[in-house]
C-alpha atoms as a PDB file:
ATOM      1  CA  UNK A   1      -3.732  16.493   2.499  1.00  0.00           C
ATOM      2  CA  UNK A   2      -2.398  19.722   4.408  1.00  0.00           C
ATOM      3  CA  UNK A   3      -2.695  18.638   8.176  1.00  0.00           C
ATOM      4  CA  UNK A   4      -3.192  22.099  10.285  1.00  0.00           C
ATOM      5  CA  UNK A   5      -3.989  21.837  14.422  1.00  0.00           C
ATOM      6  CA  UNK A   6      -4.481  18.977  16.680  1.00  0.00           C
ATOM      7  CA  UNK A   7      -6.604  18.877  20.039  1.00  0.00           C
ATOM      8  CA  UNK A   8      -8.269  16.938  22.345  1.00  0.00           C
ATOM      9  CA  UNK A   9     -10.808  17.188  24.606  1.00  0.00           C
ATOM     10  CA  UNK A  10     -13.256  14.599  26.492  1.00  0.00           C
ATOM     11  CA  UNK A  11     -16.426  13.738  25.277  1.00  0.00           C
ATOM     12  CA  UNK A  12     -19.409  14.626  27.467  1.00  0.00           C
ATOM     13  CA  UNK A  13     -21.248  11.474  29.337  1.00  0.00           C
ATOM     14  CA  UNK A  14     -17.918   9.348  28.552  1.00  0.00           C
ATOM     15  CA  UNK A  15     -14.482   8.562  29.613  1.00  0.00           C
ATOM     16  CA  UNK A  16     -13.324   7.532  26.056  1.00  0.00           C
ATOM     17  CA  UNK A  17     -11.929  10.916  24.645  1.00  0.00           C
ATOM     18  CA  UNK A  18     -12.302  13.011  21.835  1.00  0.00           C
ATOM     19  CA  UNK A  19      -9.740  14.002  19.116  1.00  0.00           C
ATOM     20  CA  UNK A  20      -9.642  16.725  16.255  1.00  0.00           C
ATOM     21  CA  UNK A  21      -7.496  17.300  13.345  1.00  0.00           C
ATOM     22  CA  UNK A  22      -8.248  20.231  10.785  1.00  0.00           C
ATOM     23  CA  UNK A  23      -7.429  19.052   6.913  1.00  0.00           C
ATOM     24  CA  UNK A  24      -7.510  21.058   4.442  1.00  0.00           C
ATOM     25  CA  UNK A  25      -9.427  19.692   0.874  1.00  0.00           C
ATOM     26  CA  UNK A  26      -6.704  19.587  -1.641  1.00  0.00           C
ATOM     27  CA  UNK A  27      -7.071  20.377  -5.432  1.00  0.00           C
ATOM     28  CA  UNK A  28      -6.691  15.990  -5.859  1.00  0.00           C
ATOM     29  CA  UNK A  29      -9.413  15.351  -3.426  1.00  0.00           C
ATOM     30  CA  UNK A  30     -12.022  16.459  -5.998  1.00  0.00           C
ATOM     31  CA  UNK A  31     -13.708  14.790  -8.910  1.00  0.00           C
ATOM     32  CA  UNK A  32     -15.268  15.994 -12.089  1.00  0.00           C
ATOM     33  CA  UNK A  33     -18.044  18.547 -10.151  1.00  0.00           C
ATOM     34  CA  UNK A  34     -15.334  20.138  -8.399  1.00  0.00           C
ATOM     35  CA  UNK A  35     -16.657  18.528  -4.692  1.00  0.00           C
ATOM     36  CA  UNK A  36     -14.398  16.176  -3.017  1.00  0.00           C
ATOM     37  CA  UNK A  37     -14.758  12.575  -4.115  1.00  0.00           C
ATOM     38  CA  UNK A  38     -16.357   9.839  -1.669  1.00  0.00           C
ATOM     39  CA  UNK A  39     -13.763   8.008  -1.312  1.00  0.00           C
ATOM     40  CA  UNK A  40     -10.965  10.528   0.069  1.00  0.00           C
ATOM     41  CA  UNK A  41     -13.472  10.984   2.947  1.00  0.00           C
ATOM     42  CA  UNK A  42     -12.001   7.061   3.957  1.00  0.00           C
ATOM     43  CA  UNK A  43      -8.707   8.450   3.365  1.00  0.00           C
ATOM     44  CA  UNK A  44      -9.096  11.794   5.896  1.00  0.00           C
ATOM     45  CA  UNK A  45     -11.332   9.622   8.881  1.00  0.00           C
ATOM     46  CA  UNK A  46      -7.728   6.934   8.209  1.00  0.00           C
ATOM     47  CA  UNK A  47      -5.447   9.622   8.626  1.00  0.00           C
ATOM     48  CA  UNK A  48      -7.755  11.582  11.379  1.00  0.00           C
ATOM     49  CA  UNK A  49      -7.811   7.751  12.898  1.00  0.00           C
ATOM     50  CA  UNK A  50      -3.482   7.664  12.720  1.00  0.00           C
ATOM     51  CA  UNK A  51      -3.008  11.398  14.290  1.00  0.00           C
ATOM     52  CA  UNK A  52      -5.004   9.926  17.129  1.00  0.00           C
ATOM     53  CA  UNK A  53      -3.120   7.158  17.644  1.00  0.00           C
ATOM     54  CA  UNK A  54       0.279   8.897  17.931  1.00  0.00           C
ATOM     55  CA  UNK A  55      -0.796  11.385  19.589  1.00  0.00           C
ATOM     56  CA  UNK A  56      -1.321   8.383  22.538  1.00  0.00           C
ATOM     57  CA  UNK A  57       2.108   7.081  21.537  1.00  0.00           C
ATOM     58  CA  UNK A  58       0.347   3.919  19.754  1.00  0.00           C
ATOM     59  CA  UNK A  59       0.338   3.452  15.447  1.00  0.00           C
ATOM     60  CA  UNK A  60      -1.868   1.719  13.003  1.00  0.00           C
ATOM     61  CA  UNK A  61       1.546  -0.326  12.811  1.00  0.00           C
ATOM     62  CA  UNK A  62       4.380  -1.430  14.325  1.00  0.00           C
ATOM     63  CA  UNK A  63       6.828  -4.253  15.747  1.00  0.00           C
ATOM     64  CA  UNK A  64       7.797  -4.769  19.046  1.00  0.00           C
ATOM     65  CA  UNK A  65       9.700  -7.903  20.588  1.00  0.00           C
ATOM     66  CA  UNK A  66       9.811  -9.582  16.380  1.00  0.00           C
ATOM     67  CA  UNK A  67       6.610  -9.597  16.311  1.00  0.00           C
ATOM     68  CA  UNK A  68       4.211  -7.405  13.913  1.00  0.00           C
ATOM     69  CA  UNK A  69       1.334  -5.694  15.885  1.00  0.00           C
ATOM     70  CA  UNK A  70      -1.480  -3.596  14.251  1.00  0.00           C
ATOM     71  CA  UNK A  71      -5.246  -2.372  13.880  1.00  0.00           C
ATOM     72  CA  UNK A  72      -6.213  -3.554  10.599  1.00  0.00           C
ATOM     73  CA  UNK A  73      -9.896  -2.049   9.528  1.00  0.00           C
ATOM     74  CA  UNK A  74     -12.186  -4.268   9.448  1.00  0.00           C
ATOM     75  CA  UNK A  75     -15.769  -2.116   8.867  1.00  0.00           C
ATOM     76  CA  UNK A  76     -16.007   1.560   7.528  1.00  0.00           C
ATOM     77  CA  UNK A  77     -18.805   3.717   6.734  1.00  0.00           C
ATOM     78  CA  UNK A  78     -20.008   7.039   5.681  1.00  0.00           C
ATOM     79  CA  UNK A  79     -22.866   8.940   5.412  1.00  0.00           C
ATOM     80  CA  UNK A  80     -22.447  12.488   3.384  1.00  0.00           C
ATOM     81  CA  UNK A  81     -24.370  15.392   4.546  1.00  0.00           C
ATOM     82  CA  UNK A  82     -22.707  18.953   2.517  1.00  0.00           C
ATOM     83  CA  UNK A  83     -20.447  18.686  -0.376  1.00  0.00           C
ATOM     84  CA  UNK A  84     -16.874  19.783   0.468  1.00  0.00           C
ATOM     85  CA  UNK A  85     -14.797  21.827  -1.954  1.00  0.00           C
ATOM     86  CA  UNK A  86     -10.952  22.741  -3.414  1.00  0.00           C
ATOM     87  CA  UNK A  87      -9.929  24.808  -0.316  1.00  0.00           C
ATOM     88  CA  UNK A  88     -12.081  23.732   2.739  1.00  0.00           C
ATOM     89  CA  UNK A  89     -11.010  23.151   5.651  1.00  0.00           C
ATOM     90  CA  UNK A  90     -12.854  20.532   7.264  1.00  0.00           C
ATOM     91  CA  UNK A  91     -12.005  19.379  11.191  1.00  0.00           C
ATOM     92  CA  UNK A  92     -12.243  15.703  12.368  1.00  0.00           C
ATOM     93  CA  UNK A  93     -13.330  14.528  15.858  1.00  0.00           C
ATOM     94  CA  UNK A  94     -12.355  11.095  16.585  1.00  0.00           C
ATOM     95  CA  UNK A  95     -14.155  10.052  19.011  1.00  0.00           C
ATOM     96  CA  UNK A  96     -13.463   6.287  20.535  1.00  0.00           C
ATOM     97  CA  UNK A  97     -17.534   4.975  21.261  1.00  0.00           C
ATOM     98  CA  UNK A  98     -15.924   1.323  22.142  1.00  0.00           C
ATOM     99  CA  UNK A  99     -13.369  -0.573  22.907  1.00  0.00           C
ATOM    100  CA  UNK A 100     -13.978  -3.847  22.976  1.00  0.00           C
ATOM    101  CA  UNK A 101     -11.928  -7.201  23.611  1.00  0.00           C
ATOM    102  CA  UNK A 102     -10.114  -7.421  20.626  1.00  0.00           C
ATOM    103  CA  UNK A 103     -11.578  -4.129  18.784  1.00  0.00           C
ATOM    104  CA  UNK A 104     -11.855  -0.189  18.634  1.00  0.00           C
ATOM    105  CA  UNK A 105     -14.729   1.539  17.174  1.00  0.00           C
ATOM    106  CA  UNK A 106     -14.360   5.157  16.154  1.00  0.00           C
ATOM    107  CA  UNK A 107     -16.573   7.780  14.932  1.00  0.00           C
ATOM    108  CA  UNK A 108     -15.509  10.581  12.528  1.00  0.00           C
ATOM    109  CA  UNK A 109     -17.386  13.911  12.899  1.00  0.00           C
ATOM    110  CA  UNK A 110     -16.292  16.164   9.752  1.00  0.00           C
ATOM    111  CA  UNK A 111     -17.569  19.690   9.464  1.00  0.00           C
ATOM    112  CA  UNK A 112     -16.670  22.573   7.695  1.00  0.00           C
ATOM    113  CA  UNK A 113     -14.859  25.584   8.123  1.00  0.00           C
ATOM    114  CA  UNK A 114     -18.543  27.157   8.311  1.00  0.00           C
ATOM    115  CA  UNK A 115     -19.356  24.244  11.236  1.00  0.00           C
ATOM    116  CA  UNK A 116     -21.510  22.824   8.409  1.00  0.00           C
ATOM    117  CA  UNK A 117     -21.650  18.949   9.158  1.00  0.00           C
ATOM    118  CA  UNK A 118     -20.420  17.580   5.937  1.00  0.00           C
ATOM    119  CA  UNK A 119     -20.111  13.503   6.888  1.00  0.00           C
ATOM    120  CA  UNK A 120     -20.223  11.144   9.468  1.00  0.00           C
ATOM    121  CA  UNK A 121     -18.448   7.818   9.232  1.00  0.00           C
ATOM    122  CA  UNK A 122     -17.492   5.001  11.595  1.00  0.00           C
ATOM    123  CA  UNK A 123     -14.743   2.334  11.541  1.00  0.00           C
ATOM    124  CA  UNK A 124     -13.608  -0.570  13.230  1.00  0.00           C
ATOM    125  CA  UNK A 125     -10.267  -1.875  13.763  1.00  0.00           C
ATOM    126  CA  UNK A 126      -9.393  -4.926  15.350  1.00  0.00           C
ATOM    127  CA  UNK A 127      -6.136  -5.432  17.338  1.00  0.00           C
ATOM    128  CA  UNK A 128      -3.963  -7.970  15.571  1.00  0.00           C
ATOM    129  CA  UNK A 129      -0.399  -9.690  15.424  1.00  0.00           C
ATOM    130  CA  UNK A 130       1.384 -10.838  12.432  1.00  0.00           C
ATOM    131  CA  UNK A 131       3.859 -13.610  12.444  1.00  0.00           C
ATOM    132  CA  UNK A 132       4.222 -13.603   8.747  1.00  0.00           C
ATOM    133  CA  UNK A 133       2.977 -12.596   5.202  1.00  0.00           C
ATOM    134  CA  UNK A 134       0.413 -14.832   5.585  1.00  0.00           C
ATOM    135  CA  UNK A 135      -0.451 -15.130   9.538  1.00  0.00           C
ATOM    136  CA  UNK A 136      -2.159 -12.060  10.859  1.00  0.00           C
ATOM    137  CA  UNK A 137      -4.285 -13.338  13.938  1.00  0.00           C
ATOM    138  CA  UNK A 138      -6.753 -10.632  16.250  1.00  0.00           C
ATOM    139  CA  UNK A 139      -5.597 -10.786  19.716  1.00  0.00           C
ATOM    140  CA  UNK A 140      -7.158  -9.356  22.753  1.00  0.00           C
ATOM    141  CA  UNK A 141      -6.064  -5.727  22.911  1.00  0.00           C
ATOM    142  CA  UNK A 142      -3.023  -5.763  25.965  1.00  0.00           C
ATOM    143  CA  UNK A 143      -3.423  -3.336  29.103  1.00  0.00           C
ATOM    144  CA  UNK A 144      -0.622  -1.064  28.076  1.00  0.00           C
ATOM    145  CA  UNK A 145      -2.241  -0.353  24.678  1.00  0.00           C
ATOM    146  CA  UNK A 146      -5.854  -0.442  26.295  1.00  0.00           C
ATOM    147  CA  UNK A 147      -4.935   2.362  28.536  1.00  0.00           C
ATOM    148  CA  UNK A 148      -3.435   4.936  26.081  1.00  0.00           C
ATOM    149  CA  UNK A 149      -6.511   4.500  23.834  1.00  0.00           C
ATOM    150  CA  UNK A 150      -8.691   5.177  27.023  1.00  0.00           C
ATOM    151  CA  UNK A 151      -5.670   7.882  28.541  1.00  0.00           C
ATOM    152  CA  UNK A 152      -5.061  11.459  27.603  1.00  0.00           C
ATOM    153  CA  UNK A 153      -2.444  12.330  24.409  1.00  0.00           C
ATOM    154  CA  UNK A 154       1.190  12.098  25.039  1.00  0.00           C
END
């Protein structure tokens, strides 16, 4: 995946903000037709989901204080509208539509280079701490973190 620009903006009728990342299809992405396989569209809204995040100073992972914090997915979807191809570039708004208690709920917006919607997925991550390989536990989602999800990029 070839990342190119990254922006932000706020979404109309909502404080939660907006996010785009451009990506370019790579010659791997596609299967046997020659369009880009369903499944790297999970891998683009993940990555689309990470640039986000640290670009509010926040990861999908990381330990603070010994202790393993982190949004593990736990629900993703998407619904394909155009085939993309080898050499597209196809931009990604993030946009944040909740945050919850313990969860964040995202929509990916992927178009074209033409503007040409080609997919629309969701996902939802839940805000968790591990204290071990086999303790991961959702937590409610702390005011620091809370506020550079709902605040501007770094």
């Amino acid at each position: 995946m070839t990342p190119a620009t990254n922006s932000k903006h706020r979404t109309r009728n909502s404080k939660l903000r907006m996010f785009t990342t451009t990506r370019r299809v790579e010659f791997g992405d596609t299967d046997m037709a020659g369009i880009m396989h369903f499944s790297q569209f999970f891998r683009f809204m993940e990555v689309a989901e990470t640039d986000f995040l640290r670009a509010r100073g926040l990861s999908v992972s990381w330990r603070r204080d010994g202790v393993k914090w982190g949004f593990p997915r736990v629900s993703a979807a998407c619904d394909f509208k155009t085939p993309a191809r080898f050499e597209d570039v196809l931009t990604i708004a993030v946009t944040v539509e909740k945050i919850g208690t313990k969860s964040v709920s995202y929509r990916h917006d992927i178009t074209n280079q033409h503007g040409a919607a080609v997919a629309v997925g969701r996902i939802t991550s839940v805000f968790c701490r591990s204290l071990g390989p086999d303790h991961i536990e959702s937590v409610d989602i702390p005011p620091d973190v809370r506020a550079k999800l709902e605040g501007p990029a770094a």
